[in-house]
PDB file of N, CA and C in Angstrom:
ATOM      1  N   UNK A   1       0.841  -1.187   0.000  1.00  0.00           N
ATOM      2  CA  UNK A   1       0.000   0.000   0.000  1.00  0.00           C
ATOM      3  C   UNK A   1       0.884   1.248   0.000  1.00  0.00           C
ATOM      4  N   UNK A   2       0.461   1.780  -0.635  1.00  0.00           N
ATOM      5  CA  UNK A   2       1.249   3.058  -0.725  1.00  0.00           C
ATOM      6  C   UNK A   2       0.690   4.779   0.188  1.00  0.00           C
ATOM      7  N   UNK A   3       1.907   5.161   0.280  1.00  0.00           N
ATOM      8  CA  UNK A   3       1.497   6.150   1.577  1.00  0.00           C
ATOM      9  C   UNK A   3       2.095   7.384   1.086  1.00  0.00           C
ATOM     10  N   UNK A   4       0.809   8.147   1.223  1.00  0.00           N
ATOM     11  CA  UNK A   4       0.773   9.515   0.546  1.00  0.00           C
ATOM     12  C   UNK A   4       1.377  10.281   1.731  1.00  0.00           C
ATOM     13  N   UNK A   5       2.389  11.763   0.711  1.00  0.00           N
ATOM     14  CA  UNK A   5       3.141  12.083   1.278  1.00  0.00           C
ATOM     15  C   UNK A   5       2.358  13.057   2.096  1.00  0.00           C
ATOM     16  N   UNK A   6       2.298  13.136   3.464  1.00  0.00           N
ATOM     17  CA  UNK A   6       1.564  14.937   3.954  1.00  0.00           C
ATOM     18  C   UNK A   6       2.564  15.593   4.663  1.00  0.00           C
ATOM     19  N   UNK A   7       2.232  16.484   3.983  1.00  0.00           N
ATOM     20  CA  UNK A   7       3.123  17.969   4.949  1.00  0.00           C
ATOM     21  C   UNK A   7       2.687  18.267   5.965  1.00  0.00           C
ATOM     22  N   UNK A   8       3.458  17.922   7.131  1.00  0.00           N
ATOM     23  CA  UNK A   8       3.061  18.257   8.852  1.00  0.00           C
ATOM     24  C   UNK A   8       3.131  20.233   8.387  1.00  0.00           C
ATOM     25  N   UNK A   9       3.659  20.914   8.423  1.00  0.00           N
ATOM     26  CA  UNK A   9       3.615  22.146   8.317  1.00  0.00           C
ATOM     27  C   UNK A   9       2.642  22.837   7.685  1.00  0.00           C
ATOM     28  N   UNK A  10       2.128  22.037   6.083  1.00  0.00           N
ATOM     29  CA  UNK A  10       1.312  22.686   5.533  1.00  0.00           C
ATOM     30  C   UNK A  10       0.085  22.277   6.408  1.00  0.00           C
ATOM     31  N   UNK A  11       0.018  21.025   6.672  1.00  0.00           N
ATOM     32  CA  UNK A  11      -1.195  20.411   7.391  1.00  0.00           C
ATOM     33  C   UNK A  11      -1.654  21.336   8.651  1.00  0.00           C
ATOM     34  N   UNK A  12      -0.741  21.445   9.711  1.00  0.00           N
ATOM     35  CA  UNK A  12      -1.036  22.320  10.605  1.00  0.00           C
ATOM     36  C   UNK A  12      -1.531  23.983  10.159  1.00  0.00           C
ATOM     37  N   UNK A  13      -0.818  24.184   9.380  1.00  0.00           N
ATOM     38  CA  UNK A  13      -1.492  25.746   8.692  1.00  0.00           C
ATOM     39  C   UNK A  13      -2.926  25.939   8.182  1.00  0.00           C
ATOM     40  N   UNK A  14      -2.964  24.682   7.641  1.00  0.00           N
ATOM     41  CA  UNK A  14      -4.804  24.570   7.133  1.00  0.00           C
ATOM     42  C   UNK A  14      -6.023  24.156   8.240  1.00  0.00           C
ATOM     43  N   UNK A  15      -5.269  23.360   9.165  1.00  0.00           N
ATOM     44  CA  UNK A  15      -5.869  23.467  10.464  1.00  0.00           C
ATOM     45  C   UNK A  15      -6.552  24.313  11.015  1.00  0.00           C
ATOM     46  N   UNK A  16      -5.055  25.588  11.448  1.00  0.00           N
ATOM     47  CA  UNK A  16      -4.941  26.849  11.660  1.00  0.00           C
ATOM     48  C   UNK A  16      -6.148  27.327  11.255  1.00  0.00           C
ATOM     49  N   UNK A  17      -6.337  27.487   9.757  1.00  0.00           N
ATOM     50  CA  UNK A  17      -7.282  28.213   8.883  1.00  0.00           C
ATOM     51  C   UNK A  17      -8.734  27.874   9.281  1.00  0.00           C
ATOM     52  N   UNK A  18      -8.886  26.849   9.789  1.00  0.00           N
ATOM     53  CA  UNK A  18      -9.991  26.201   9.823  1.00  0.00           C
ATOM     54  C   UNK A  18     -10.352  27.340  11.203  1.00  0.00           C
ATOM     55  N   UNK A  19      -9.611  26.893  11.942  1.00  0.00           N
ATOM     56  CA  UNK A  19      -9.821  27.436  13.494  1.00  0.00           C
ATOM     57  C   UNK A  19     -10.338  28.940  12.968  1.00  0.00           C
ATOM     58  N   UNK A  20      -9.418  29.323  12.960  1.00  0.00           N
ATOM     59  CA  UNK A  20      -9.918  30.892  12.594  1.00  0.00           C
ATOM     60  C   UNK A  20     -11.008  31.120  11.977  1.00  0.00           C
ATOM     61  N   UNK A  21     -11.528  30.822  10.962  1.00  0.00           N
ATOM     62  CA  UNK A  21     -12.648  30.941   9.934  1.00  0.00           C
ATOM     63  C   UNK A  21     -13.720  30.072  10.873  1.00  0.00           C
ATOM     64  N   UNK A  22     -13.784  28.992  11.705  1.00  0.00           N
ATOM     65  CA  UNK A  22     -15.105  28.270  12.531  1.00  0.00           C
ATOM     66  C   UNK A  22     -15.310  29.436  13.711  1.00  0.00           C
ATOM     67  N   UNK A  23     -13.977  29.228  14.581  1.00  0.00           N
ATOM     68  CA  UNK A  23     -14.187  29.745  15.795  1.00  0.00           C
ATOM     69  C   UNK A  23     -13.970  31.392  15.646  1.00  0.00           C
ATOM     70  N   UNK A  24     -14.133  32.172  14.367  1.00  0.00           N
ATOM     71  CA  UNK A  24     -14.152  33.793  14.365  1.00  0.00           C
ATOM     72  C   UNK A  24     -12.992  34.209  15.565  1.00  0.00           C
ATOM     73  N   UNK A  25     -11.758  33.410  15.108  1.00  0.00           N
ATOM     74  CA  UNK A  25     -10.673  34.053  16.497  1.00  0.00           C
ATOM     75  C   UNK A  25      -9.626  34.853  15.098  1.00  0.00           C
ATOM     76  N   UNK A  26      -9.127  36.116  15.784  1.00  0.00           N
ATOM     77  CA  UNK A  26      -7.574  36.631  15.006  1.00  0.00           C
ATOM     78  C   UNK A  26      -6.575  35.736  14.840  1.00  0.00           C
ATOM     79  N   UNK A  27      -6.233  35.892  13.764  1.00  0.00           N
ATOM     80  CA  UNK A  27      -5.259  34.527  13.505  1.00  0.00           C
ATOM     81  C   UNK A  27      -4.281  34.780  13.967  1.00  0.00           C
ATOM     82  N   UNK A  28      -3.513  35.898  14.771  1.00  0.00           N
ATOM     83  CA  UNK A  28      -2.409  36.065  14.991  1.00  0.00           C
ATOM     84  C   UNK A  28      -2.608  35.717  16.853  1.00  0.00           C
ATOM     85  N   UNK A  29      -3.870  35.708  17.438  1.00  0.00           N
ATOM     86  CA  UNK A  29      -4.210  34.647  18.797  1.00  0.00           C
ATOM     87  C   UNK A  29      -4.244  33.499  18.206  1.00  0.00           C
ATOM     88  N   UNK A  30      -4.166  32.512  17.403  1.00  0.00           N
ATOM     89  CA  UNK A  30      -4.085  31.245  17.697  1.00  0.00           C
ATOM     90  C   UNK A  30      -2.649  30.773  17.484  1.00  0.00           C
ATOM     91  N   UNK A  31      -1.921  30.709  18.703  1.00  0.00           N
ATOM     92  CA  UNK A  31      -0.781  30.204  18.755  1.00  0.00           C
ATOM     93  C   UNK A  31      -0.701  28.860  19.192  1.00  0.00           C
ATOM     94  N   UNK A  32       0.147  28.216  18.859  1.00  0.00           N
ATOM     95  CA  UNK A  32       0.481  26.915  19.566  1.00  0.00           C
ATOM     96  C   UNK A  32       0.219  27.314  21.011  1.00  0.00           C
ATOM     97  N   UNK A  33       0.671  28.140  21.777  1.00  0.00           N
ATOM     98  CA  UNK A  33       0.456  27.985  23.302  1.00  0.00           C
ATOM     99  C   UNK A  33      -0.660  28.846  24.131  1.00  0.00           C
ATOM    100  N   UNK A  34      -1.653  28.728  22.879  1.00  0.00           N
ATOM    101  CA  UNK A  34      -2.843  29.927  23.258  1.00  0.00           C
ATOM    102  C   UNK A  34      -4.111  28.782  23.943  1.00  0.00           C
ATOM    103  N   UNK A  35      -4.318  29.010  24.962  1.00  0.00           N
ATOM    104  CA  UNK A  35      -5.558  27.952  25.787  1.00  0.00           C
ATOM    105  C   UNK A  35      -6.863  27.901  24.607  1.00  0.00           C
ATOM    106  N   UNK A  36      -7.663  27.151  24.719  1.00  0.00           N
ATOM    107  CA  UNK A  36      -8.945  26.945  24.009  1.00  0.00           C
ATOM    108  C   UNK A  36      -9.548  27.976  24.710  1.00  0.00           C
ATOM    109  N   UNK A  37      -9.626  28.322  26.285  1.00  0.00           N
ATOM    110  CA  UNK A  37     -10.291  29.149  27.388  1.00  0.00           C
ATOM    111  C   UNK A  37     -10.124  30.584  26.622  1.00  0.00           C
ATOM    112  N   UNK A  38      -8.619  30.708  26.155  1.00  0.00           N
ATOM    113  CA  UNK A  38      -8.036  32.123  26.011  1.00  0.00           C
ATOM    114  C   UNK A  38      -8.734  32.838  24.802  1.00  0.00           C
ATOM    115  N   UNK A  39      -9.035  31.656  23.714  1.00  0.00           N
ATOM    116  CA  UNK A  39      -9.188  32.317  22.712  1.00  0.00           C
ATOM    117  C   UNK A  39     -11.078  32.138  22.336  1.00  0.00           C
ATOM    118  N   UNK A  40     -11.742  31.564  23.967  1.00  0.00           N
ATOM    119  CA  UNK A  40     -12.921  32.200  23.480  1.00  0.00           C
ATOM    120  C   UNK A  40     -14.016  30.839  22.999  1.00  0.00           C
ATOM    121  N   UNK A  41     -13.232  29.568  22.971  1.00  0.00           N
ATOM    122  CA  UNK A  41     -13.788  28.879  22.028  1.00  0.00           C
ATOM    123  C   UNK A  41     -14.781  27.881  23.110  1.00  0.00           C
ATOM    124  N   UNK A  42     -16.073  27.155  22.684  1.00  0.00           N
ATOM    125  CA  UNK A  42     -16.880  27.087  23.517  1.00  0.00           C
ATOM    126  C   UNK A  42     -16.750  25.133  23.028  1.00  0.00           C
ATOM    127  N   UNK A  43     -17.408  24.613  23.329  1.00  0.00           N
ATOM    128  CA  UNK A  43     -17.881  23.078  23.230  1.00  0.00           C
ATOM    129  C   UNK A  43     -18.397  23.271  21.511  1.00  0.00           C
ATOM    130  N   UNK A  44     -19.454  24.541  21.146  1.00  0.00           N
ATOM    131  CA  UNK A  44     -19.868  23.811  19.806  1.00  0.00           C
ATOM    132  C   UNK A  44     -18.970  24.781  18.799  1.00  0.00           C
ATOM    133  N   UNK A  45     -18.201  25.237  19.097  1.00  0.00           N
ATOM    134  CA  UNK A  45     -17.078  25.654  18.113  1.00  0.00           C
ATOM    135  C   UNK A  45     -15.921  25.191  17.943  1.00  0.00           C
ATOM    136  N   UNK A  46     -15.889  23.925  18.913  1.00  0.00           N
ATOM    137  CA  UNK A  46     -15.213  22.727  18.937  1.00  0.00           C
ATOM    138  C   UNK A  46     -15.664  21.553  17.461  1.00  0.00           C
ATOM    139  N   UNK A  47     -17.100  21.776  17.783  1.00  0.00           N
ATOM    140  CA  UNK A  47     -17.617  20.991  16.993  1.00  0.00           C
ATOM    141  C   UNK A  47     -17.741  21.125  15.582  1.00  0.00           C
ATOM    142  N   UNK A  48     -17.949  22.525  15.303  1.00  0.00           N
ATOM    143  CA  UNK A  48     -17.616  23.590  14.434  1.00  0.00           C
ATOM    144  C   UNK A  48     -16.183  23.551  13.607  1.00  0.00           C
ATOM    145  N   UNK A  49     -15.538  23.573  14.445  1.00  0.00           N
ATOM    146  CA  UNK A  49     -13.910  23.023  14.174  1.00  0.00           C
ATOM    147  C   UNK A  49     -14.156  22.015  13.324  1.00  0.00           C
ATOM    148  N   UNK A  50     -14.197  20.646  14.154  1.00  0.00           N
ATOM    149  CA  UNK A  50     -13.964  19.439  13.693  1.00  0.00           C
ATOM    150  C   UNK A  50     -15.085  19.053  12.395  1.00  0.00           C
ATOM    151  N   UNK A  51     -16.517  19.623  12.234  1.00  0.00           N
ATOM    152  CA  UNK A  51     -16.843  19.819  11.432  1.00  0.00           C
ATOM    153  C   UNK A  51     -16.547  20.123  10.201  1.00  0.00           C
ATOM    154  N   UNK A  52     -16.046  21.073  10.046  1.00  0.00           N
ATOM    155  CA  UNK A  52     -15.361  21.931   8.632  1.00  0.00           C
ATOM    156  C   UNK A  52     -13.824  21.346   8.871  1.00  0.00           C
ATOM    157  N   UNK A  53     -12.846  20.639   9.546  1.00  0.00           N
ATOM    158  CA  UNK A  53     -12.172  19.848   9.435  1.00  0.00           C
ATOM    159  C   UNK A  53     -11.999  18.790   8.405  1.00  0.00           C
ATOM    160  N   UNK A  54     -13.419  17.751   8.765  1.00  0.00           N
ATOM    161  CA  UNK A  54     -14.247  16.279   8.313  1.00  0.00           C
ATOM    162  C   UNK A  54     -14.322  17.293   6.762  1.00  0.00           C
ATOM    163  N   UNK A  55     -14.959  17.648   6.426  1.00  0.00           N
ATOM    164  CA  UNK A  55     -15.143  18.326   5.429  1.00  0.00           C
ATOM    165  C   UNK A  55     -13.797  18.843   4.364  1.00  0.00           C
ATOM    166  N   UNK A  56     -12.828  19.564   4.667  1.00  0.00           N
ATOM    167  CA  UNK A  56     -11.911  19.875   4.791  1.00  0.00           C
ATOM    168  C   UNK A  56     -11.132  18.967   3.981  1.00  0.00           C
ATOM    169  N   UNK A  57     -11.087  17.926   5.161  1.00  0.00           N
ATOM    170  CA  UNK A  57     -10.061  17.091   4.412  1.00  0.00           C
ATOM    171  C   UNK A  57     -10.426  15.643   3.897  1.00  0.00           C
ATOM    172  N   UNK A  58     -11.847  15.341   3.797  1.00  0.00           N
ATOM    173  CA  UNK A  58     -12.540  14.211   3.629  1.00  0.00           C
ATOM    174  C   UNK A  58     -12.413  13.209   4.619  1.00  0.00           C
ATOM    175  N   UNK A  59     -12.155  13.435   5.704  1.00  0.00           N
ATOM    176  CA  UNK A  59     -11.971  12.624   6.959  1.00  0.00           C
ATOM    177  C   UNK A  59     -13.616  12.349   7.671  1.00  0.00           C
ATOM    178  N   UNK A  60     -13.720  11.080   8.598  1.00  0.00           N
ATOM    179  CA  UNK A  60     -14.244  11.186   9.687  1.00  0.00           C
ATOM    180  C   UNK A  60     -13.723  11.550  10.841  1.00  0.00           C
ATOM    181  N   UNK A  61     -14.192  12.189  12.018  1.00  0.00           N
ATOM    182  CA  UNK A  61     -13.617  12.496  13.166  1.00  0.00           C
ATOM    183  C   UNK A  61     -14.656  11.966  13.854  1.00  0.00           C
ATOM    184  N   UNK A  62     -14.428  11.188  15.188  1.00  0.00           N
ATOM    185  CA  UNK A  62     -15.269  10.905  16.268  1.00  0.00           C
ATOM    186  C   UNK A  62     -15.372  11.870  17.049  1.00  0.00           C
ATOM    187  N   UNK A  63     -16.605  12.227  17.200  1.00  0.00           N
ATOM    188  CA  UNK A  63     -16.983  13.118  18.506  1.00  0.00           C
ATOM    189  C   UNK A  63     -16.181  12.770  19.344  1.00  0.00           C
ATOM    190  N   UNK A  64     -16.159  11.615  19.959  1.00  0.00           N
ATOM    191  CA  UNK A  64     -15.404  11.624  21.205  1.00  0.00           C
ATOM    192  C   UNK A  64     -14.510  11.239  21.531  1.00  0.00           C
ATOM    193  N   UNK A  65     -13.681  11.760  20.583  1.00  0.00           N
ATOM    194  CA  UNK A  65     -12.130  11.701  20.628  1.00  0.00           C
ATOM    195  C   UNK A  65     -11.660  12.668  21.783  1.00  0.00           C
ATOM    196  N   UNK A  66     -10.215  12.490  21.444  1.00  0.00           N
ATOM    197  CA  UNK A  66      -9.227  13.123  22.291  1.00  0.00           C
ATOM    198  C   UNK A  66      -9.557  14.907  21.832  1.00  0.00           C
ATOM    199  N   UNK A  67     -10.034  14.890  20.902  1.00  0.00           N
ATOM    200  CA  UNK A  67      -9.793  16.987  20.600  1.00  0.00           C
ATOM    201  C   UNK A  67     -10.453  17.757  21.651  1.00  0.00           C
ATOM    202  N   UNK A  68     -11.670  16.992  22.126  1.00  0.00           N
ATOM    203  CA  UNK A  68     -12.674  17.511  22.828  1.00  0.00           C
ATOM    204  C   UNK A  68     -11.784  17.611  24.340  1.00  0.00           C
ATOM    205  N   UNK A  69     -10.567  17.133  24.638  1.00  0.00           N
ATOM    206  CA  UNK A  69     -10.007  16.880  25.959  1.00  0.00           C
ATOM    207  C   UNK A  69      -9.190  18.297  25.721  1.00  0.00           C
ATOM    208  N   UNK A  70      -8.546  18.533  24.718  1.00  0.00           N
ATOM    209  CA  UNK A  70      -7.934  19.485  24.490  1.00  0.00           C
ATOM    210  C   UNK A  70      -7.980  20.984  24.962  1.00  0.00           C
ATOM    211  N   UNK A  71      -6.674  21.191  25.695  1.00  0.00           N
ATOM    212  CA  UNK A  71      -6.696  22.333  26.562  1.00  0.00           C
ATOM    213  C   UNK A  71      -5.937  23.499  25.703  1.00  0.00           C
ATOM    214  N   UNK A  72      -5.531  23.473  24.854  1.00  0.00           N
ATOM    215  CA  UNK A  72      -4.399  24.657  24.438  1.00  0.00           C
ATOM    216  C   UNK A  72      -4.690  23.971  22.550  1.00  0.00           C
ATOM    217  N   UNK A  73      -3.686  24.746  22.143  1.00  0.00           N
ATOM    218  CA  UNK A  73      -3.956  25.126  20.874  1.00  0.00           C
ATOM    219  C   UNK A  73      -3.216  23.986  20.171  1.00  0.00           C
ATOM    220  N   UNK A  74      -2.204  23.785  20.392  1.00  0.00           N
ATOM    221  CA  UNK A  74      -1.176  22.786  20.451  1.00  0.00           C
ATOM    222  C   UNK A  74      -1.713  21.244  20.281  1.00  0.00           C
ATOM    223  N   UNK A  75      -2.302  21.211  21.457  1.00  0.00           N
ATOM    224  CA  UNK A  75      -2.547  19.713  21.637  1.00  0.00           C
ATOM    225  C   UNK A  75      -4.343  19.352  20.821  1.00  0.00           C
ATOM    226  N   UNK A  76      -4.861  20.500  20.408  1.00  0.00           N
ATOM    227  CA  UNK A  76      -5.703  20.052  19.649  1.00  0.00           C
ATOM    228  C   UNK A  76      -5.658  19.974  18.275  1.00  0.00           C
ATOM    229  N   UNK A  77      -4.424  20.907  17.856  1.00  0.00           N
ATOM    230  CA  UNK A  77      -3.872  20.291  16.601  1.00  0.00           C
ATOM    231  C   UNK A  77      -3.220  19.124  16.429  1.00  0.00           C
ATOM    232  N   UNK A  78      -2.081  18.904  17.354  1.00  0.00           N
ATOM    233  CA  UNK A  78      -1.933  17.585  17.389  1.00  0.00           C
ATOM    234  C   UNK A  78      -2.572  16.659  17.133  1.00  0.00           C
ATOM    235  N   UNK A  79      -3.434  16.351  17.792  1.00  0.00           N
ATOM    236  CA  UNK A  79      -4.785  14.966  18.098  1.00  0.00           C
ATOM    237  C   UNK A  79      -5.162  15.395  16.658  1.00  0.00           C
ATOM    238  N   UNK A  80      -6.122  16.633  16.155  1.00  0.00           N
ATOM    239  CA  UNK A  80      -6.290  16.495  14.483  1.00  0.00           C
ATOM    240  C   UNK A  80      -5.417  16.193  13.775  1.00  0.00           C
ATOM    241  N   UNK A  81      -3.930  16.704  13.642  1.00  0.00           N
ATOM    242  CA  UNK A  81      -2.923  16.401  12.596  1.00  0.00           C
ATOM    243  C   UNK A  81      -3.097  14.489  12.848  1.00  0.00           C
ATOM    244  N   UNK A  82      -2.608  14.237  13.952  1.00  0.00           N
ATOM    245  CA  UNK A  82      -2.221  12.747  14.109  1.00  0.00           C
ATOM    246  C   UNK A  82      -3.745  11.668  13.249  1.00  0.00           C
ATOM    247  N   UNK A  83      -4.209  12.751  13.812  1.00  0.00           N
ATOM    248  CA  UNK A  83      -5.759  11.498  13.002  1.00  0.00           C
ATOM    249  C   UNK A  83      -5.588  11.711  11.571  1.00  0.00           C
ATOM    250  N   UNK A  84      -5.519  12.931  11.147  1.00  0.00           N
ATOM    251  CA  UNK A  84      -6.048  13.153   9.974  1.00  0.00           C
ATOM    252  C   UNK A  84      -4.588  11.803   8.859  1.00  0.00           C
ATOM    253  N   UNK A  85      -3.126  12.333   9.305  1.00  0.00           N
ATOM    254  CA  UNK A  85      -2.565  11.359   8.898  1.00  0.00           C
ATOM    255  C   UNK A  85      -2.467  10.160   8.955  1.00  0.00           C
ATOM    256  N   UNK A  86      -2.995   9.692   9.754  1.00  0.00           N
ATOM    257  CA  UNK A  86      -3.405   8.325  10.378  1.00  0.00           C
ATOM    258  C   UNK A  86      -4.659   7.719   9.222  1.00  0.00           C
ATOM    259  N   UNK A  87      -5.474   8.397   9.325  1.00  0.00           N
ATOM    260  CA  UNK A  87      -6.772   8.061   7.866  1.00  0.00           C
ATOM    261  C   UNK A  87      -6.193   8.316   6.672  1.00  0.00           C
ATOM    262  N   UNK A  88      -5.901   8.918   6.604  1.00  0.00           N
ATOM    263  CA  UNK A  88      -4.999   9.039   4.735  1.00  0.00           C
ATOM    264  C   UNK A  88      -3.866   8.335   4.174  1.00  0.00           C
ATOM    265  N   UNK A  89      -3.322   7.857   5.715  1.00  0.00           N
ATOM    266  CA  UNK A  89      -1.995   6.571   5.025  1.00  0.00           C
ATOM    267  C   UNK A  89      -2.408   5.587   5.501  1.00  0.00           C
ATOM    268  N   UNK A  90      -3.378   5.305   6.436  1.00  0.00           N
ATOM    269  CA  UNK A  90      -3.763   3.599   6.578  1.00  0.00           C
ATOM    270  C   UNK A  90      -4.463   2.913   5.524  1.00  0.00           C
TER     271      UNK A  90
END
C-alpha cells in the first residue's frame, strides 16, 4: 500500500485556517500555546472546528475523541494532525 506524502507544516497551517474561519478568532491569537479558554472557544465551536475539518479534508472524526479533551492550541492540533494522517496513510 502506498502512503501519501503529507506535509506536517502545511497540514497544521490549514488546520490553523480552519480554526480561525469556525471559531471567528484573530489569527495572529491562535498560537500553539494559546488555551482553548483564552481564545474564546466554547464546546460547539469545537464541533464547528472538527466539522469543517471532516469536510476539509474528507476525513471522519469521532466526537469523542481526544480533541474535545484538548486544553491549548497545540494539543488540539496535534490529536487532528495525528488522526487526519493516520486516515490518509492507513
Amino acid at each position: 500500500m502506498e502512503t501519501k506524502d503529507i506535509d506536517q507544516a502545511e497540514l497544521v497551517s490549514k488546520i490553523i485556517d480552519v480554526i480561525v474561519a469556525e471559531g471567528m478568532v484573530d489569527r495572529e491569537k491562535v498560537t500553539m500555546d494559546a488555551t482553548i479558554e483564552s481564545l474564546d472557544l466554547k464546546s460547539i465551536d469545537i464541533v464547528m472546528i472538527l466539522t469543517a475539518i471532516e469536510d476539509k479534508f474528507d476525513v471522519y472524526i469521532p466526537m469523542d475523541g481526544p480533541f474535545h479533551d484538548a486544553k491549548d492550541v497545540k494539543s488540539l492540533i496535534d490529536a487532528i494532525a495525528a488522526y487526519i494522517i493516520k486516515e490518509k496513510t492507513a
